[in-house]
PDB file of N, CA and C in Angstrom:
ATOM      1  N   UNK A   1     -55.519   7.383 -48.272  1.00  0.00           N
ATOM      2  CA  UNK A   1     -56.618   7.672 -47.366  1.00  0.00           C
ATOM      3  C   UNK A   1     -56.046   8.370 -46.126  1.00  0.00           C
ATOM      4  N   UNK A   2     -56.672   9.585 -45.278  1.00  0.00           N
ATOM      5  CA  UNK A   2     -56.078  10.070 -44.469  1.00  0.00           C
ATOM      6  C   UNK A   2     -56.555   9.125 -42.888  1.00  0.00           C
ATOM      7  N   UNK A   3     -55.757   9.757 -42.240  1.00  0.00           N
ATOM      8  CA  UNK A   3     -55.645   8.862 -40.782  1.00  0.00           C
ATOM      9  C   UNK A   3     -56.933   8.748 -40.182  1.00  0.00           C
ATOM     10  N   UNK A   4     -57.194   8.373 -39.066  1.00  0.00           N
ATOM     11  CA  UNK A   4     -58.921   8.667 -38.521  1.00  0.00           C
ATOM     12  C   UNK A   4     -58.419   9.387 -37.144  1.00  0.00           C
ATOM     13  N   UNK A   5     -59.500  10.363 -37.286  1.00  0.00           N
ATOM     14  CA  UNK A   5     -59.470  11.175 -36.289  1.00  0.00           C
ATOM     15  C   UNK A   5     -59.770  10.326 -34.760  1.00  0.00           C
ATOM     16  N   UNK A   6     -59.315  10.839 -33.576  1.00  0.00           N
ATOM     17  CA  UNK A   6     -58.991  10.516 -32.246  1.00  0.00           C
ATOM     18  C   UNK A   6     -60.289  11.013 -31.671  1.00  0.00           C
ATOM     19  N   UNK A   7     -61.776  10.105 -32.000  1.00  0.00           N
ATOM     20  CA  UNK A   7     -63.077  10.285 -31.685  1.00  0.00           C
ATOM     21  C   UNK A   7     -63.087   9.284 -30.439  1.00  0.00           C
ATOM     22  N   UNK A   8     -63.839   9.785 -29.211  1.00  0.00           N
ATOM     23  CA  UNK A   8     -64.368   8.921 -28.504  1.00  0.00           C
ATOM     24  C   UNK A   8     -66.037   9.294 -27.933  1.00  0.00           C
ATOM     25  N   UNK A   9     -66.506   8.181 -27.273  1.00  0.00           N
ATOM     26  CA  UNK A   9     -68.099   7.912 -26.983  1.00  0.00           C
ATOM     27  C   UNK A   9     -68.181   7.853 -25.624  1.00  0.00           C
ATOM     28  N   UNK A  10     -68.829   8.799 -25.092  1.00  0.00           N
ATOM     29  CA  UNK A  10     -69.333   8.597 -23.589  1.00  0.00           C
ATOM     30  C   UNK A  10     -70.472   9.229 -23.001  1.00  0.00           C
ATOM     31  N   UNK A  11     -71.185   8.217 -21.981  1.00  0.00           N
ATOM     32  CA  UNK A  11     -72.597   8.631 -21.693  1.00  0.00           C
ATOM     33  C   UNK A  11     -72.636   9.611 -20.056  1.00  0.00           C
ATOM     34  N   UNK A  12     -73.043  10.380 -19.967  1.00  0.00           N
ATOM     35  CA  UNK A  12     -72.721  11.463 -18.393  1.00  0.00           C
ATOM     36  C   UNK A  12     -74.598  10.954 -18.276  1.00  0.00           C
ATOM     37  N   UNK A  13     -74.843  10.843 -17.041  1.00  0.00           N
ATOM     38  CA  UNK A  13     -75.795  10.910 -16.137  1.00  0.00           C
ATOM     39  C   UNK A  13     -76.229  12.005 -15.628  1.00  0.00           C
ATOM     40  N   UNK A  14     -76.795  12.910 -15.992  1.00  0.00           N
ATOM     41  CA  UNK A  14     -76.726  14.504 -15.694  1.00  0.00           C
ATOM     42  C   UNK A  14     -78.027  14.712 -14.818  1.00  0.00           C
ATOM     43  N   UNK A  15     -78.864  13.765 -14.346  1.00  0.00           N
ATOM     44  CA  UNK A  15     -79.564  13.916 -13.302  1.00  0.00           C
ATOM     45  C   UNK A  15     -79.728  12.168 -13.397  1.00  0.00           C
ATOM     46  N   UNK A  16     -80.045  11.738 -12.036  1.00  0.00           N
ATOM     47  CA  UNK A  16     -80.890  10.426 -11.932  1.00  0.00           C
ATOM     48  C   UNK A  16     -81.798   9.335 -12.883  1.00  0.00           C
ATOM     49  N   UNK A  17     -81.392   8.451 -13.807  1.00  0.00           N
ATOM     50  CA  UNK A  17     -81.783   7.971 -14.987  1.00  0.00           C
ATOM     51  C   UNK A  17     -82.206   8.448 -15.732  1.00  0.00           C
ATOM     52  N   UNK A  18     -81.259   9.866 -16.252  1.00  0.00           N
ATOM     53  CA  UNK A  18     -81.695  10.412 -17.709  1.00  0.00           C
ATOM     54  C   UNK A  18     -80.117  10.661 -18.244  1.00  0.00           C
ATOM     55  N   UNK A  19     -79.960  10.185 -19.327  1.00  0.00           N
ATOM     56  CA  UNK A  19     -78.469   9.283 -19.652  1.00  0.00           C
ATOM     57  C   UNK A  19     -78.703  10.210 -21.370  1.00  0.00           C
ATOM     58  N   UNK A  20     -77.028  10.825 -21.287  1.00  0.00           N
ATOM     59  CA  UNK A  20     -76.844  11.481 -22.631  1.00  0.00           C
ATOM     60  C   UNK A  20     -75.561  10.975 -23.277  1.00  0.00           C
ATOM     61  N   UNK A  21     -75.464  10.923 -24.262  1.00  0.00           N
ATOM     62  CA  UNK A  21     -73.936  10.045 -24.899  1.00  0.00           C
ATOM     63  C   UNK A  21     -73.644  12.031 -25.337  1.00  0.00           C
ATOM     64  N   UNK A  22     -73.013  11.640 -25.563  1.00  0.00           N
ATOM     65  CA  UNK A  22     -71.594  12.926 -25.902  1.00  0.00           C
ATOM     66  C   UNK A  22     -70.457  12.139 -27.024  1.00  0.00           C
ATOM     67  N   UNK A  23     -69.739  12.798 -27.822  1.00  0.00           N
ATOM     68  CA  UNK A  23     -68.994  12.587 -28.876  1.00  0.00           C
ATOM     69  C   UNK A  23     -67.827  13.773 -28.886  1.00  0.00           C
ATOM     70  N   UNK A  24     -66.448  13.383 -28.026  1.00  0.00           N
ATOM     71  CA  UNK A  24     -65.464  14.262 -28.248  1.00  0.00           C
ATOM     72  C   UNK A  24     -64.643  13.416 -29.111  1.00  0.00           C
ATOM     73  N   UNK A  25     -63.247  15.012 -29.464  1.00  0.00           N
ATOM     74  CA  UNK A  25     -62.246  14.718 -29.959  1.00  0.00           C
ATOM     75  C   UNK A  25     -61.571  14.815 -29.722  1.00  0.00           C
ATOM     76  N   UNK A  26     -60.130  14.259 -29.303  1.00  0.00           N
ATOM     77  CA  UNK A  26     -58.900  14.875 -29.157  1.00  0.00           C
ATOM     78  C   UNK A  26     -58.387  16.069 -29.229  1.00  0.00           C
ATOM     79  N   UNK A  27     -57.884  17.032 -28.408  1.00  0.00           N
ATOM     80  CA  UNK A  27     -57.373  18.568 -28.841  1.00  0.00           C
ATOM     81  C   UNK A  27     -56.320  18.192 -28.707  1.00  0.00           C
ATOM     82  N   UNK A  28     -55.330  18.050 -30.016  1.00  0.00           N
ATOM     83  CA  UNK A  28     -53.757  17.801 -29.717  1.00  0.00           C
ATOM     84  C   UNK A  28     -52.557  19.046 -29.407  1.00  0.00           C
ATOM     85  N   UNK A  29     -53.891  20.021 -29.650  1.00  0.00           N
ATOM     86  CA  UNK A  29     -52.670  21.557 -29.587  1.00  0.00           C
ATOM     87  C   UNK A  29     -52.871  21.893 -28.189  1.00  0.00           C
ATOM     88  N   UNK A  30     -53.373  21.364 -27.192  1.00  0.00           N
ATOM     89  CA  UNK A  30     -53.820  21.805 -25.872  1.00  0.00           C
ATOM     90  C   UNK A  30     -52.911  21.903 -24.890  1.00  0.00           C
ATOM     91  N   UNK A  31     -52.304  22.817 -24.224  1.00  0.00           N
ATOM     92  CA  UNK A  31     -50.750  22.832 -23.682  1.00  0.00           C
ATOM     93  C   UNK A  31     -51.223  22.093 -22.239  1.00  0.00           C
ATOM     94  N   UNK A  32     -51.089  20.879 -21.930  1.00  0.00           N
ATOM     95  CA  UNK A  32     -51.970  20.021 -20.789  1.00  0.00           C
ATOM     96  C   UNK A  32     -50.405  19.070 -20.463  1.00  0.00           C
ATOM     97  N   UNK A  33     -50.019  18.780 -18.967  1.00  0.00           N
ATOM     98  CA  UNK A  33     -49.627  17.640 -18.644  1.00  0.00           C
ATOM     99  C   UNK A  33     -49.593  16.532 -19.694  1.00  0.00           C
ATOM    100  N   UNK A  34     -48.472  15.646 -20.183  1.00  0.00           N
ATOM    101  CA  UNK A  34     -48.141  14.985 -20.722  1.00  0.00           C
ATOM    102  C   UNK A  34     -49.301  13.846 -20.672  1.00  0.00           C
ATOM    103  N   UNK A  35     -49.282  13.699 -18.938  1.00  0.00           N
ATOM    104  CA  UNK A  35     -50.389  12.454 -18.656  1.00  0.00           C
ATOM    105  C   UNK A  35     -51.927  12.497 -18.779  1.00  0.00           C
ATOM    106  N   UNK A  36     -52.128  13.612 -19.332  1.00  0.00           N
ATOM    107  CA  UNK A  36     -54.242  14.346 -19.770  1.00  0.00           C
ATOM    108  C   UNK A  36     -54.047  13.912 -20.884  1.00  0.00           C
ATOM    109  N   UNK A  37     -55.064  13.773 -21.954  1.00  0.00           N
ATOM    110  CA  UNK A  37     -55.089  13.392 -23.049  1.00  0.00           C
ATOM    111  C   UNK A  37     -56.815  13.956 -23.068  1.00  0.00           C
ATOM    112  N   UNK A  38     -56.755  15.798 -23.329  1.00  0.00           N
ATOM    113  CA  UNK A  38     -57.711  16.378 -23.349  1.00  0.00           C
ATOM    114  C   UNK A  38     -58.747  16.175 -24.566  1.00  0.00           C
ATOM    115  N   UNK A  39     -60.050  16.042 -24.548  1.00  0.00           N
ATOM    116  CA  UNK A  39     -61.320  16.113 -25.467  1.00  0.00           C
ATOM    117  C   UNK A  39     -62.240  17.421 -25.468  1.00  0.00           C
ATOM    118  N   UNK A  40     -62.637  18.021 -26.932  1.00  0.00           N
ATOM    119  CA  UNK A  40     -63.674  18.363 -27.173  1.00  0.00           C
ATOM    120  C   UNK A  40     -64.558  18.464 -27.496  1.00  0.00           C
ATOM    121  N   UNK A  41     -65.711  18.702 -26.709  1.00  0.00           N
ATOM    122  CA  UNK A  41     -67.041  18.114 -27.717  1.00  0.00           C
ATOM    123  C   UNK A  41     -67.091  18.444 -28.964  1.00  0.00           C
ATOM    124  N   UNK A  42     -67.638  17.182 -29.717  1.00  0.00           N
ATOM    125  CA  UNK A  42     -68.303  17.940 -31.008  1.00  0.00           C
ATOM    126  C   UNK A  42     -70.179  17.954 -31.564  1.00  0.00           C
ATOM    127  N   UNK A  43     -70.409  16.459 -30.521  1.00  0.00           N
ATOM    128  CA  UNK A  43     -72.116  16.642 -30.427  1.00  0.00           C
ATOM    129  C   UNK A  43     -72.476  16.024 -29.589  1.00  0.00           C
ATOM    130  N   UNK A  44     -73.668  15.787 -29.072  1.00  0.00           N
ATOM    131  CA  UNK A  44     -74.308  15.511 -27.787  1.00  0.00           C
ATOM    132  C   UNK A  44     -75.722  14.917 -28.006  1.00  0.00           C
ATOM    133  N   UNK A  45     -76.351  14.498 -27.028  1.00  0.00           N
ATOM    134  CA  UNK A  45     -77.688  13.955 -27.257  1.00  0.00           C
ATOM    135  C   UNK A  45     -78.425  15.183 -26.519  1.00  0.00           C
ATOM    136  N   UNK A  46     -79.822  15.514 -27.251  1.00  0.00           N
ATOM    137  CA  UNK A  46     -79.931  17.318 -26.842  1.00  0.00           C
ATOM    138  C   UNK A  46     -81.232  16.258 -25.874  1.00  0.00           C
ATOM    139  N   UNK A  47     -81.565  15.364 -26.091  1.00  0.00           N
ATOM    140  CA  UNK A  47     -82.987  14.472 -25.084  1.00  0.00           C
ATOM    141  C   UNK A  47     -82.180  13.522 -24.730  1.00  0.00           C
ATOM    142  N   UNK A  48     -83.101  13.043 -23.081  1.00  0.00           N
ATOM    143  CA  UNK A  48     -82.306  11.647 -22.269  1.00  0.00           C
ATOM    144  C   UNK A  48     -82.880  10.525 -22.552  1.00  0.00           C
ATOM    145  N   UNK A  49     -82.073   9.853 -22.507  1.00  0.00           N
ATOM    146  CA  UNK A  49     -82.338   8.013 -22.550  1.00  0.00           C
ATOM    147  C   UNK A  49     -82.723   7.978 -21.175  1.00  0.00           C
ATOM    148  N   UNK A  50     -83.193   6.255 -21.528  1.00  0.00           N
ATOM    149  CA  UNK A  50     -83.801   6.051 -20.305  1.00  0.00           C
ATOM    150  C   UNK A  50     -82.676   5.058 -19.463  1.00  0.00           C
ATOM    151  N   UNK A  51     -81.583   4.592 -19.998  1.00  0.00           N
ATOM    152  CA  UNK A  51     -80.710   3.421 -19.625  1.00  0.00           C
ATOM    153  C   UNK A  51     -79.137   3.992 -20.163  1.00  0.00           C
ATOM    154  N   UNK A  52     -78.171   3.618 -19.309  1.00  0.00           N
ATOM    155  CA  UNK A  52     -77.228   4.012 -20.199  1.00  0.00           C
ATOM    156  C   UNK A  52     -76.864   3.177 -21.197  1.00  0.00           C
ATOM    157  N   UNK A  53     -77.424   1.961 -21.580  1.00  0.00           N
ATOM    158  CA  UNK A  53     -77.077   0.815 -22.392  1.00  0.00           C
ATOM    159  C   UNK A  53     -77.841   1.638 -24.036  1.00  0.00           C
ATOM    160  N   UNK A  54     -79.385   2.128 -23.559  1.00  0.00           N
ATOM    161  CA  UNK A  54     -79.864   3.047 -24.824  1.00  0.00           C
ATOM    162  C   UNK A  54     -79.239   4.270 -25.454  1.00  0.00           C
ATOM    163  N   UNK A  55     -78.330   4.680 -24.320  1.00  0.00           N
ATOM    164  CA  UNK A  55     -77.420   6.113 -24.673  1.00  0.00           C
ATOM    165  C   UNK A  55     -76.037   5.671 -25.362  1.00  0.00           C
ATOM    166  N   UNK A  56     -75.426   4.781 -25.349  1.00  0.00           N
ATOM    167  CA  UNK A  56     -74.654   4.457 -25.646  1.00  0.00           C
ATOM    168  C   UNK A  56     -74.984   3.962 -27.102  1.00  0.00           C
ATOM    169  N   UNK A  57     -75.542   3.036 -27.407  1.00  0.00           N
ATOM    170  CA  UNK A  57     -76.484   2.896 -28.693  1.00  0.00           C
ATOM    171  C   UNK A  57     -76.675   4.103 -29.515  1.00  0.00           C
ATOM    172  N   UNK A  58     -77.100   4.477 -29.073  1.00  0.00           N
ATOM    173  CA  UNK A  58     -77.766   5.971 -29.575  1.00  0.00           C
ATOM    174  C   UNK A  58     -76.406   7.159 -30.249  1.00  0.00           C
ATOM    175  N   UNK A  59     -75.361   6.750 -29.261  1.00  0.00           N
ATOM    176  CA  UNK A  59     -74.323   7.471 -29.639  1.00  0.00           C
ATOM    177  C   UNK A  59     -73.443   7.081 -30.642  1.00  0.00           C
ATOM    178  N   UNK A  60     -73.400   5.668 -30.864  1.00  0.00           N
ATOM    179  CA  UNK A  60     -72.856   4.916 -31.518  1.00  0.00           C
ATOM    180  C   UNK A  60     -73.568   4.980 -33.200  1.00  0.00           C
ATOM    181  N   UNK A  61     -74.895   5.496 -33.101  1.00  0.00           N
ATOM    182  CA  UNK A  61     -75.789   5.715 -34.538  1.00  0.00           C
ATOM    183  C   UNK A  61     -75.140   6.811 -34.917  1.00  0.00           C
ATOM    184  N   UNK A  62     -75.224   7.927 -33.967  1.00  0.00           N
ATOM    185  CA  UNK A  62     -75.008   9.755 -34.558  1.00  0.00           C
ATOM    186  C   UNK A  62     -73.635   9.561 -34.813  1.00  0.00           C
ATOM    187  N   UNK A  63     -72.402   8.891 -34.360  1.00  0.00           N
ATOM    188  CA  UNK A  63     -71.247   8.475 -34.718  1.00  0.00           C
ATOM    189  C   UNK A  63     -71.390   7.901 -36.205  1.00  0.00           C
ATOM    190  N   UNK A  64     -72.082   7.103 -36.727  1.00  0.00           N
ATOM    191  CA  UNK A  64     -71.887   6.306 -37.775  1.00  0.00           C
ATOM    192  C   UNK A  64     -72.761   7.300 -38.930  1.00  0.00           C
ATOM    193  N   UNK A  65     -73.463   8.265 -38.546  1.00  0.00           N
ATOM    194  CA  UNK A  65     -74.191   9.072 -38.996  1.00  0.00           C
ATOM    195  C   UNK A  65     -73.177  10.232 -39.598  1.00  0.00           C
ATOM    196  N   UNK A  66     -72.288  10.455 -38.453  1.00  0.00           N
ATOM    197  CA  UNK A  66     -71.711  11.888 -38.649  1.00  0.00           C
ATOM    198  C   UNK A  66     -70.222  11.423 -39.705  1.00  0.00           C
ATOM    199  N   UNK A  67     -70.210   9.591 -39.337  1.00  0.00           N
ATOM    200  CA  UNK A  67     -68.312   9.790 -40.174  1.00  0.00           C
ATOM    201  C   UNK A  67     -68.343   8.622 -41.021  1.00  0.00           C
ATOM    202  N   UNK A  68     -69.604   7.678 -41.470  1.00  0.00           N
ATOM    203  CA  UNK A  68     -70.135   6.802 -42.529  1.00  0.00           C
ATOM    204  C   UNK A  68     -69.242   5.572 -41.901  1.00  0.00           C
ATOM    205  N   UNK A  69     -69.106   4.737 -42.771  1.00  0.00           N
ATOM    206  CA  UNK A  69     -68.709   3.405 -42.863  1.00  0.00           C
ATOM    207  C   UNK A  69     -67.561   3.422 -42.798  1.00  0.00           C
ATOM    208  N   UNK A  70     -66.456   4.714 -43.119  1.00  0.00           N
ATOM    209  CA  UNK A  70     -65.203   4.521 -43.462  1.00  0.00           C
ATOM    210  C   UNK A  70     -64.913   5.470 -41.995  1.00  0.00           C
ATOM    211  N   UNK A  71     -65.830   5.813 -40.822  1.00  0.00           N
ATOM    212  CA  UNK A  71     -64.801   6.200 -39.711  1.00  0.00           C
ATOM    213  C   UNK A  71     -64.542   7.859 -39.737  1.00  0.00           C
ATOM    214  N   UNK A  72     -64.125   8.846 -39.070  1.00  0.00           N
ATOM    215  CA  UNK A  72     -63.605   9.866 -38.835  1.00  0.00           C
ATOM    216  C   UNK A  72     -62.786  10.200 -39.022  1.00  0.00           C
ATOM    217  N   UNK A  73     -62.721  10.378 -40.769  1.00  0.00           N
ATOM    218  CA  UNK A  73     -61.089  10.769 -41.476  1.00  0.00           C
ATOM    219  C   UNK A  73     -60.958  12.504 -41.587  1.00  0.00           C
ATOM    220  N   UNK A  74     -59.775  12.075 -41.729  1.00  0.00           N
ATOM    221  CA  UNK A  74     -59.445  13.550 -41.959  1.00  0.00           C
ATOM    222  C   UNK A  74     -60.011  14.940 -41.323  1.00  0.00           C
TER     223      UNK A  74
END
């Protein structure tokens, strides 16, 4: 089975209680300071939540949506 990709989950506040989760990845070829550990998006919530507790949720579905039960391989 191959390794799982270096996915992470985070919600930005992009105006005053309207809350979007975002889904980057690791760019390991990125010529950056040793101490950055740079991400690129790969999808986003295109409508806002109303809480960041619902955005986070929400991100955590399109995650399980986009890489199944077995995670972000290969």
């Amino acid at each position: 089975m191959s390794l799982l990709r270096n996915i992470a989950l985070t919600v930005h506040e992009l105006e005053e209680g309207e809350f979007y989760w975002v889904l980057m990845e690791a760019a390991e070829h990125v010529d950056v300071d040793d101490e950055v550990l740079p991400y690129l998006p790969l999808d986003a919530a295109s409508e806002p939540h109303e809480t960041y507790a619902n955005a986070l949720v929400a991100g955590m579905a399109a995650l399980r949506r986009m890489f199944g039960k077995d995670g972000p391989r290969g």
